[in-house]
C-alpha atoms as a PDB file:
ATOM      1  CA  UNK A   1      14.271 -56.702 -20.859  1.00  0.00           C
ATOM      2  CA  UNK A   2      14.928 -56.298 -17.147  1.00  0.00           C
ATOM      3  CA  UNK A   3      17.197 -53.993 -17.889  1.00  0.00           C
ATOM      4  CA  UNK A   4      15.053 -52.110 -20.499  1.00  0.00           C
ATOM      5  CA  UNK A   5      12.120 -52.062 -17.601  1.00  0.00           C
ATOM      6  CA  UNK A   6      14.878 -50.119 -14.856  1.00  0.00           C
ATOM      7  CA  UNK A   7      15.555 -47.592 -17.473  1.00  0.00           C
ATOM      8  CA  UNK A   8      12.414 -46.676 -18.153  1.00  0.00           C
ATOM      9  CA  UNK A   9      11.437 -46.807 -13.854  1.00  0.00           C
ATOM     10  CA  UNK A  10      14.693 -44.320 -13.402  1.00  0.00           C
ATOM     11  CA  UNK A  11      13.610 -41.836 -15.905  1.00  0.00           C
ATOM     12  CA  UNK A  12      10.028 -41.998 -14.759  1.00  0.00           C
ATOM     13  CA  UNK A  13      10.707 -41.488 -11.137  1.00  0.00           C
ATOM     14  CA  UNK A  14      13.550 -38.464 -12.520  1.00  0.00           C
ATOM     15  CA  UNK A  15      10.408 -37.077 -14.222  1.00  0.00           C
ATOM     16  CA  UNK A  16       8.517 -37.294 -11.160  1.00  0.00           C
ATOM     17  CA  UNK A  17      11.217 -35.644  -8.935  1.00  0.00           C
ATOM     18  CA  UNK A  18      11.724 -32.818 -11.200  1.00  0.00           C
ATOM     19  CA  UNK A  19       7.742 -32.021 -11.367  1.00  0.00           C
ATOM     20  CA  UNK A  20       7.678 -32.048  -7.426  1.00  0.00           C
ATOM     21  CA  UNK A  21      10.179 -29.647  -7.620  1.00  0.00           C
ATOM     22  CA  UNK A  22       9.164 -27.410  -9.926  1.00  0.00           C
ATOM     23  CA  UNK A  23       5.545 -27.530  -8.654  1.00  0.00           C
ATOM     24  CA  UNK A  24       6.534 -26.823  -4.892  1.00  0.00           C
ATOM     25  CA  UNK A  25       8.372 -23.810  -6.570  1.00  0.00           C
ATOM     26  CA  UNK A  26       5.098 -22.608  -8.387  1.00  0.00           C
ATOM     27  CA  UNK A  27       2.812 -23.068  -5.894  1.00  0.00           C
ATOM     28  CA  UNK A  28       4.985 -21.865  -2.715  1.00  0.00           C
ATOM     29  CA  UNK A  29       3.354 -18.963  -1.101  1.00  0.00           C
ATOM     30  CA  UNK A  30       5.538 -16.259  -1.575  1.00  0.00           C
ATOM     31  CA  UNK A  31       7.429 -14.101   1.138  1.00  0.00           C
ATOM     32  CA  UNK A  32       4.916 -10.973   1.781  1.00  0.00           C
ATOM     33  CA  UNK A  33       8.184  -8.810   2.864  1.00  0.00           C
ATOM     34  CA  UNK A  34      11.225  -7.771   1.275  1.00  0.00           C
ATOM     35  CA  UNK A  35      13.703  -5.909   3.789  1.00  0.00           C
ATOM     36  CA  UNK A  36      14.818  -2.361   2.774  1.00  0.00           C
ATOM     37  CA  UNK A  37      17.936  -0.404   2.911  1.00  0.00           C
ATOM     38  CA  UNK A  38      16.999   2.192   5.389  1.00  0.00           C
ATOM     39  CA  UNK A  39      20.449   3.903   5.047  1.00  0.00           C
ATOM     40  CA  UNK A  40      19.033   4.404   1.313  1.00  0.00           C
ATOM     41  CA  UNK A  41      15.256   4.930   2.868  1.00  0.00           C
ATOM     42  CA  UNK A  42      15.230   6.218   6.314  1.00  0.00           C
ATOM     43  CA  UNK A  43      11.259   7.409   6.226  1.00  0.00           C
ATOM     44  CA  UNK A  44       9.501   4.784   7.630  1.00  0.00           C
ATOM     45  CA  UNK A  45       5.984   4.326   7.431  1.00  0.00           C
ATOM     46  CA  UNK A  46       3.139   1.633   8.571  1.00  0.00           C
ATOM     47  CA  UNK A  47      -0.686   1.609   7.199  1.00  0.00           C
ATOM     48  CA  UNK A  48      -3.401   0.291   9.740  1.00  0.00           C
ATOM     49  CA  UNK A  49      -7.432  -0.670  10.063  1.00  0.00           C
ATOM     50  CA  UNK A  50      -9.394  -1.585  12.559  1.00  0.00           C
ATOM     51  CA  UNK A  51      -7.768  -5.300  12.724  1.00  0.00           C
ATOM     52  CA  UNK A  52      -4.558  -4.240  14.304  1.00  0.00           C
ATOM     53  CA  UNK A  53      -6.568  -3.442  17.177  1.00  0.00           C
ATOM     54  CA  UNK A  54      -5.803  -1.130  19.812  1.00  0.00           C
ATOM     55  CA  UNK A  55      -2.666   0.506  18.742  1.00  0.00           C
ATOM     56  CA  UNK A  56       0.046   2.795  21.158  1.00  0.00           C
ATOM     57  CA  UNK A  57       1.176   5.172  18.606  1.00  0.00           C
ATOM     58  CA  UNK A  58       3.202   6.568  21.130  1.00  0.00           C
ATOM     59  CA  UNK A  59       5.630   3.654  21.290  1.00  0.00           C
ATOM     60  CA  UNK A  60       4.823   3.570  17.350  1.00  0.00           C
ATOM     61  CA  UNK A  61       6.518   6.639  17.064  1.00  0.00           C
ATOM     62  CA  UNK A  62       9.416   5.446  19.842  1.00  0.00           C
ATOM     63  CA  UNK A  63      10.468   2.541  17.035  1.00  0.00           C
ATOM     64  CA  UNK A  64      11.498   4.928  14.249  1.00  0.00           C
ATOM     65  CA  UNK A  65       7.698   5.136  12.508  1.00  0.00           C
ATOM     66  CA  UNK A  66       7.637   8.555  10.956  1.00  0.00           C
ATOM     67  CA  UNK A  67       4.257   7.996   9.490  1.00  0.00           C
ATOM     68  CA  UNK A  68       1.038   6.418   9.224  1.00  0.00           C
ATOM     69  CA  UNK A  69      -1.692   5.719   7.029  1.00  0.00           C
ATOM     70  CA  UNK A  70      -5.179   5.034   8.489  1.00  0.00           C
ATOM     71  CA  UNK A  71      -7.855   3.471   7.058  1.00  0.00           C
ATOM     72  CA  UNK A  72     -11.286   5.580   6.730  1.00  0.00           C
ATOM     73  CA  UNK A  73     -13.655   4.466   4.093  1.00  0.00           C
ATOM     74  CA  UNK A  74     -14.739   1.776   1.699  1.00  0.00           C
ATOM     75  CA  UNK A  75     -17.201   2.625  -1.407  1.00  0.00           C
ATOM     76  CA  UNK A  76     -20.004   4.511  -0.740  1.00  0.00           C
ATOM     77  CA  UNK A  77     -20.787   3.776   2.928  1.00  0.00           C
ATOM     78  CA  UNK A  78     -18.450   2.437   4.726  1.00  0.00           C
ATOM     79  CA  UNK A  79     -16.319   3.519   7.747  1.00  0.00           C
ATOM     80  CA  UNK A  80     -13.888   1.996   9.393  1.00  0.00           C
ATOM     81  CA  UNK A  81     -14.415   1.432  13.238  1.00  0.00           C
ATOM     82  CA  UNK A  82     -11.406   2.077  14.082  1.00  0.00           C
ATOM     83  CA  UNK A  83     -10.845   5.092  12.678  1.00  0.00           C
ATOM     84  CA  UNK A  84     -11.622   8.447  14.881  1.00  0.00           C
ATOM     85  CA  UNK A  85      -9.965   6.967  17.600  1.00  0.00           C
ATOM     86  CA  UNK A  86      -6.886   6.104  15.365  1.00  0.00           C
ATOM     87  CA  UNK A  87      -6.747   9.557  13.550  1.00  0.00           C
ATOM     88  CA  UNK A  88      -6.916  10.957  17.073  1.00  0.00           C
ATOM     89  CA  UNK A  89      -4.502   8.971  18.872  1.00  0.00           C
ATOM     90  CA  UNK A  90      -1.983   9.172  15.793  1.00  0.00           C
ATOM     91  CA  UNK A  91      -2.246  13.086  15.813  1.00  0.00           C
ATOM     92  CA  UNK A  92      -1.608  13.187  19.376  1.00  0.00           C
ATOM     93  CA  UNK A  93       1.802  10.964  19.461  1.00  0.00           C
ATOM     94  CA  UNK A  94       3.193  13.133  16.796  1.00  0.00           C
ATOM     95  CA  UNK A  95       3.470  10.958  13.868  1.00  0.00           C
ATOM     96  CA  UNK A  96       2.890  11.873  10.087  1.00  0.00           C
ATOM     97  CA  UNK A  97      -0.867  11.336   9.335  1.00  0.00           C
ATOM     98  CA  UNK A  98      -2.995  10.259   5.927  1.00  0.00           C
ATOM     99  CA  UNK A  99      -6.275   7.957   5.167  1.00  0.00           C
ATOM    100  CA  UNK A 100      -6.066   5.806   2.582  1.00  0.00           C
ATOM    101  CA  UNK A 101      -9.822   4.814   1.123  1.00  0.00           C
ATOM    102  CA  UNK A 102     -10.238   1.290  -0.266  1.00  0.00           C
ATOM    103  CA  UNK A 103     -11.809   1.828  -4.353  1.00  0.00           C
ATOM    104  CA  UNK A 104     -14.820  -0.233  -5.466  1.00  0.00           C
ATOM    105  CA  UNK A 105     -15.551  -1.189  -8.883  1.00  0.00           C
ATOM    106  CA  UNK A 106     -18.683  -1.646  -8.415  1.00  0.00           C
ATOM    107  CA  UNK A 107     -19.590   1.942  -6.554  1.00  0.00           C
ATOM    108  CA  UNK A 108     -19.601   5.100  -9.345  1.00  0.00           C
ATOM    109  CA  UNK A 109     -16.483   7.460  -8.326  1.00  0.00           C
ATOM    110  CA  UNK A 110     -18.713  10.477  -7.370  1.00  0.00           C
ATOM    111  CA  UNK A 111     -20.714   8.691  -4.599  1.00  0.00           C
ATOM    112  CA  UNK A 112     -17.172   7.619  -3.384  1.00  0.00           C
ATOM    113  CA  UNK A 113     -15.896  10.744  -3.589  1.00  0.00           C
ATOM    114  CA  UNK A 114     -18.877  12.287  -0.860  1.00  0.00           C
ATOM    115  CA  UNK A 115     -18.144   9.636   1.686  1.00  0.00           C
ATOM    116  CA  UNK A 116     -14.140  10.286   1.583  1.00  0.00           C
ATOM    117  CA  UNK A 117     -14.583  14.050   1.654  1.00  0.00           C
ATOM    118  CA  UNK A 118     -17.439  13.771   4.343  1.00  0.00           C
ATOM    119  CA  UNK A 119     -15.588  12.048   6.388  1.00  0.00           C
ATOM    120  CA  UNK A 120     -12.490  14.081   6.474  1.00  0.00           C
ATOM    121  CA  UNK A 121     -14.700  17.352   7.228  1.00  0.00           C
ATOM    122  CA  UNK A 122     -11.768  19.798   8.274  1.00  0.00           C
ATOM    123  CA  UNK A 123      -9.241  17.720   9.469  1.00  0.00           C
ATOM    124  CA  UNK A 124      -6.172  18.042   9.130  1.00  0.00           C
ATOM    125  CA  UNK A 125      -3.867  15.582   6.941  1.00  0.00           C
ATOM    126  CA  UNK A 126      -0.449  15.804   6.735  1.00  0.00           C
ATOM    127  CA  UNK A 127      -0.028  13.233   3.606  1.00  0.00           C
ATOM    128  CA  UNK A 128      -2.260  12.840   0.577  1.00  0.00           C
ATOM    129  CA  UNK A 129      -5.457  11.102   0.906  1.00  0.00           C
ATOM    130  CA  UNK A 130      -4.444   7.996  -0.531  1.00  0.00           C
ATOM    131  CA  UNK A 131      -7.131   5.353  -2.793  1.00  0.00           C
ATOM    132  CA  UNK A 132      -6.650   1.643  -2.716  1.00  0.00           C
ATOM    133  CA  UNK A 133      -7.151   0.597  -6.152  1.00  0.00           C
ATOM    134  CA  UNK A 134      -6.707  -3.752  -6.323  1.00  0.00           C
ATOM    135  CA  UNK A 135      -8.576  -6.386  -7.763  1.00  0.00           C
ATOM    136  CA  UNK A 136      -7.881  -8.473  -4.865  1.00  0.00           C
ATOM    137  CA  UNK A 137     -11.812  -8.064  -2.997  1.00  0.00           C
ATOM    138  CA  UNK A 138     -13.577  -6.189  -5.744  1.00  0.00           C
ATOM    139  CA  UNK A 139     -15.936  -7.376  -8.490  1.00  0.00           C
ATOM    140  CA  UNK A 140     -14.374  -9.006 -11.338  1.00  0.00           C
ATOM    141  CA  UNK A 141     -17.113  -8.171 -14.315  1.00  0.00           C
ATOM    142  CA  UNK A 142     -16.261  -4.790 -14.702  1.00  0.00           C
ATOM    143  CA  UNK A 143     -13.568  -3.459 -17.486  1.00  0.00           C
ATOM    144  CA  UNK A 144     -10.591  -1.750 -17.296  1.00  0.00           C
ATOM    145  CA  UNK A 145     -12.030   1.653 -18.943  1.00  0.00           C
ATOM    146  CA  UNK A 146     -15.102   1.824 -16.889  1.00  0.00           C
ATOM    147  CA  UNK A 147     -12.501   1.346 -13.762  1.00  0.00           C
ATOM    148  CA  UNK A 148     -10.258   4.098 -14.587  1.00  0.00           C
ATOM    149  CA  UNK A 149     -13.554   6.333 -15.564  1.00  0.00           C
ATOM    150  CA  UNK A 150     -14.803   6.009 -11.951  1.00  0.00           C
ATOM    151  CA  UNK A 151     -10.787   6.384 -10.413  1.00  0.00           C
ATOM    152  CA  UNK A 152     -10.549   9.910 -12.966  1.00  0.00           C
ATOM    153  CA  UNK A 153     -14.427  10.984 -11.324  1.00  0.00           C
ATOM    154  CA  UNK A 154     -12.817  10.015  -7.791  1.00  0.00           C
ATOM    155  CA  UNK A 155      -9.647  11.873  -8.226  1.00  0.00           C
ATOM    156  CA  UNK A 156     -10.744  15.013 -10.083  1.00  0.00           C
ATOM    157  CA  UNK A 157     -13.706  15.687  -7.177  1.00  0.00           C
ATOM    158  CA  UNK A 158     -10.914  15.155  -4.315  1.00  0.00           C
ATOM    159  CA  UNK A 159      -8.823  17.531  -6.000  1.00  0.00           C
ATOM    160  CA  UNK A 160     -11.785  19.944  -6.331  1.00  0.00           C
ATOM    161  CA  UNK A 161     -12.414  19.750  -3.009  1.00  0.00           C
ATOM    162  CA  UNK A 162      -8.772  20.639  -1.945  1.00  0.00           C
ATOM    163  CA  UNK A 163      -7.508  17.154  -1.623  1.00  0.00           C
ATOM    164  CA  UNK A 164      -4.494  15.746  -3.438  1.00  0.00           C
ATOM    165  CA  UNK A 165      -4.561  11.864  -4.157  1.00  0.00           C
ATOM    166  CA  UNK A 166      -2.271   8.980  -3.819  1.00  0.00           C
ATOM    167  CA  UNK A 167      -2.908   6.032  -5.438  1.00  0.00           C
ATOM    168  CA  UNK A 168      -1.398   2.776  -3.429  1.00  0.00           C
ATOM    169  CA  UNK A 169      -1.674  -0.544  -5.686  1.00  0.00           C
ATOM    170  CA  UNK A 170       0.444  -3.353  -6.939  1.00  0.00           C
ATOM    171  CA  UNK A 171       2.302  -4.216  -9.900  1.00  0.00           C
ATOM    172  CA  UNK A 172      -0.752  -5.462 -11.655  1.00  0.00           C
ATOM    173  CA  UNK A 173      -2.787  -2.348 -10.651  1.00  0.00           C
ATOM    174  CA  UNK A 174      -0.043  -0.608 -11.302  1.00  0.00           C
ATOM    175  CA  UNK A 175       0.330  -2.084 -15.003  1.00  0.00           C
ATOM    176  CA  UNK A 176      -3.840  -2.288 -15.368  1.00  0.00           C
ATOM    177  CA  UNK A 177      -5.200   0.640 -14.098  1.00  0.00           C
ATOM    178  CA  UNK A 178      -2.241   3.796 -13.685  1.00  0.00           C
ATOM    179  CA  UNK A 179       0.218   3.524 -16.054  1.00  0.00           C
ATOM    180  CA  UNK A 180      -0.267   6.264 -18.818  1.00  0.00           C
ATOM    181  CA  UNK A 181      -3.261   6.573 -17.134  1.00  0.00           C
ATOM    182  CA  UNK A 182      -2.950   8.888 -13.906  1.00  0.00           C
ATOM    183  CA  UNK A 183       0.919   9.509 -14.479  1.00  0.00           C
ATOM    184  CA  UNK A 184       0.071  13.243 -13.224  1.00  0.00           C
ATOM    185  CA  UNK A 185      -1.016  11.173  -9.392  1.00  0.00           C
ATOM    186  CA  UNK A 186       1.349  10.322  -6.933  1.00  0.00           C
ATOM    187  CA  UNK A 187       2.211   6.423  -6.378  1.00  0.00           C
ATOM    188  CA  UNK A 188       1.858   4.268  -3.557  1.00  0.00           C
ATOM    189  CA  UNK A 189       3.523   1.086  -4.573  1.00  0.00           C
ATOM    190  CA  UNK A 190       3.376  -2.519  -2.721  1.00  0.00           C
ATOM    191  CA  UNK A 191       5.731  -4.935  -4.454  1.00  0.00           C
ATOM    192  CA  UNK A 192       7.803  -7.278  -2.583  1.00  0.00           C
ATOM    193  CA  UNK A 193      11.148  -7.172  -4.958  1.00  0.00           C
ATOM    194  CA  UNK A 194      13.927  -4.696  -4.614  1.00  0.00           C
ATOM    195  CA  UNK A 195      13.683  -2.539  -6.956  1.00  0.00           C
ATOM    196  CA  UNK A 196       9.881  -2.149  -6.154  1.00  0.00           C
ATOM    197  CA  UNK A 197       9.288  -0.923  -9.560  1.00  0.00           C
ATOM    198  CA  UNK A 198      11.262  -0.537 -12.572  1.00  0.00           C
ATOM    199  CA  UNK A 199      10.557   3.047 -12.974  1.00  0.00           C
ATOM    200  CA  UNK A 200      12.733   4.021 -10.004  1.00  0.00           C
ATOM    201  CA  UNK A 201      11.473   7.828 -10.013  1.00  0.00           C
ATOM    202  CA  UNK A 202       8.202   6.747 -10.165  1.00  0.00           C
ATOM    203  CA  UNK A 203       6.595   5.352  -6.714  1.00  0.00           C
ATOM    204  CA  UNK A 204       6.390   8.202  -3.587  1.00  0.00           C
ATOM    205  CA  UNK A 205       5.828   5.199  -0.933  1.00  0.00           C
ATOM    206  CA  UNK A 206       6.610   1.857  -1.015  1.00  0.00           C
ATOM    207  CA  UNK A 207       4.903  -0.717   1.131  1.00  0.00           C
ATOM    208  CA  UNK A 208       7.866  -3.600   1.247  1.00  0.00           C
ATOM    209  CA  UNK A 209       5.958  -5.733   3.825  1.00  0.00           C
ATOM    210  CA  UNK A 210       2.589  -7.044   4.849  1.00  0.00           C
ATOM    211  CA  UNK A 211       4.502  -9.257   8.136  1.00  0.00           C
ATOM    212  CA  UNK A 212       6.284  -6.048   9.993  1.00  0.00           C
ATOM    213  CA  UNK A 213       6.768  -6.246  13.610  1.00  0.00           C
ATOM    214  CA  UNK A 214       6.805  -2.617  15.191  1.00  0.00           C
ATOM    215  CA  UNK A 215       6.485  -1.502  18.970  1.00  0.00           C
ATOM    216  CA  UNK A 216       3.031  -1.006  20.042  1.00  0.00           C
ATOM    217  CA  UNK A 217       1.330  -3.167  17.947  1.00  0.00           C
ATOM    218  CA  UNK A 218       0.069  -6.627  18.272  1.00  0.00           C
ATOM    219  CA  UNK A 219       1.092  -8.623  15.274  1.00  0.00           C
ATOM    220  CA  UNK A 220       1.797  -8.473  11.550  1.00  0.00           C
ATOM    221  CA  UNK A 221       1.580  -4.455  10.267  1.00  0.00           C
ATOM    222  CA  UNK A 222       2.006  -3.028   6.864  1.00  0.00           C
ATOM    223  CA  UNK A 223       5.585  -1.488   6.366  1.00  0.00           C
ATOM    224  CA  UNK A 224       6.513   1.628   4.584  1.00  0.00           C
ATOM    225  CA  UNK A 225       9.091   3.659   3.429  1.00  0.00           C
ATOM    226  CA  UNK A 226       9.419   7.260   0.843  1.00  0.00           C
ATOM    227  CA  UNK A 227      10.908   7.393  -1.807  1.00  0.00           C
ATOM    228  CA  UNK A 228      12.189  11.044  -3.420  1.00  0.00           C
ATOM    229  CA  UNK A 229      14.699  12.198  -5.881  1.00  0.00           C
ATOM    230  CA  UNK A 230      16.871  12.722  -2.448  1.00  0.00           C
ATOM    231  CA  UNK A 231      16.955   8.977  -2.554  1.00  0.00           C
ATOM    232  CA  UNK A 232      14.466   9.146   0.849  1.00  0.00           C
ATOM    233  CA  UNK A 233      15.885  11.209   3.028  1.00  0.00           C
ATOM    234  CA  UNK A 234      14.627  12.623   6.214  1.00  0.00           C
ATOM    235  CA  UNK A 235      14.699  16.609   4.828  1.00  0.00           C
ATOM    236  CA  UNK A 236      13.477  15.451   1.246  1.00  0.00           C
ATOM    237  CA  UNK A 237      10.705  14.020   3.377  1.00  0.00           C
ATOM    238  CA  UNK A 238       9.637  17.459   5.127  1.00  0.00           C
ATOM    239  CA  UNK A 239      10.303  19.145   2.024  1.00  0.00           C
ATOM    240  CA  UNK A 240       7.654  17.338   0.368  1.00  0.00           C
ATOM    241  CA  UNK A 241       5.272  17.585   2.767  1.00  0.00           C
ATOM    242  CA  UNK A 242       5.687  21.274   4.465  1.00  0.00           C
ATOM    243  CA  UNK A 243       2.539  20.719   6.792  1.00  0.00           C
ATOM    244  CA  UNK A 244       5.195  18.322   8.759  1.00  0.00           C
ATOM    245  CA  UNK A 245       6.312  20.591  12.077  1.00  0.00           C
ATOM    246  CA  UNK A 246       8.644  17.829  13.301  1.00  0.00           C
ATOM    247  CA  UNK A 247      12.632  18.974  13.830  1.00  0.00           C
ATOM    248  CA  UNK A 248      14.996  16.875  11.287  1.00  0.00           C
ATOM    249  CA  UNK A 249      16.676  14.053  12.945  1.00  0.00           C
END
């Protein structure tokens, strides 16, 4: 009997252990960051708001940063606080420039469409005016067709208006909202495994990291890099985007 009752103890307690285990695995925050080959992508790239603060984009640009991505707008309204002195300051240290606008499903594409485009007046942009499509802070009623509806209304009126999109999401956006969907728009990919995306040929920019450390600003950034059929390199990367005046390292 005793040794009946030990038996059953050791394979309850084995039980245990192995659903600790298991559990810690499944509910372990994952790494935001996956490090990059930058022999394979040399074009490095950061994305900031207004809550990284005051930024030096001069030393920016002194730690290898070829480009940034600034946010603008949000829906129909918004404006980021940050943002004429960061387009300004950016410009004037030399680096790469584009805005990136953050998509909501619960604002029709049009009306999101005037406060992007009203916003960027005549400036100039070096990259594509990029939209943030995620789930991640949006409504969750709304379907996937009336979505994608108000992302074609957004991207056809930016292209009307002279401005070429990029769309920056993750592999569920990606899988949700893009694929065989806007196949004919540049992608901005986050995904923190190497490859970032199956398709290899796919993605233009990959954003590898949400916990980069880069010279002149004050704690965790967005990191980064291009992608081409070069394989990322620096003359693929002024090919593609001619407005570029910078000499080839």
């Amino acid at each position: 009997m005793r040794a009946r009752s030990a038996a059953i103890l050791l394979i309850a307690l084995t039980a245990t252990a192995i659903a600790l285990v298991v559990g810690r695995r499944a509910f372990a925050p994952r790494e935001a960051s996956v490090e990059v080959d930058h022999t394979v992508f040399p074009v490095r790239g950061i994305d900031i708001s207004a809550h990284n603060g005051n930024v030096d984009f001069g030393r920016v640009l002194r730690d290898s940063i070829d480009f940034v991505y600034i946010k603008a707008t949000e829906g129909a309204t918004w404006r980021d606080a940050m943002f004429e002195r960061n387009y300004r300051a950016a410009r004037d240290a030399g680096l790469a420039v584009g805005i990136y606008h953050f998509f909501r499903f619960d604002v029709p594409g049009w009306r999101q469409s005037v406060n992007i485009i009203g916003l960027i007046g005549d400036r100039h942009l070096d990259l594509p005016v990029a939209i943030d499509v995620e789930e991640w802070g949006n409504p969750s009623e709304f379907t996937t067709d009336e979505i994608i509806a108000d992302l074609r209304s957004l991207v056809e009126l930016l292209r009307q208006n002279g401005r070429e999109p990029i769309i920056y999401t993750n592999k569920n956006g990606y899988y949700r909202f893009v694929r065989g969907h806007f196949d004919d728009v540049a992608l901005w990919i986050c995904s923190f495994t190497s490859p970032a995306l199956a398709e290899r040929g796919r993605w233009t920019i990959w954003q590898h990291s949400h916990v980069g450390r880069v010279d002149g600003i004050s704690g965790d950034v967005d990191l980064c890099t291009f992608n081409s059929p070069g394989h990322g390199d620096y003359a693929e990367w002024l090919r593609a985007n001619p407005a570029i005046a910078r000499p080839i390292r």
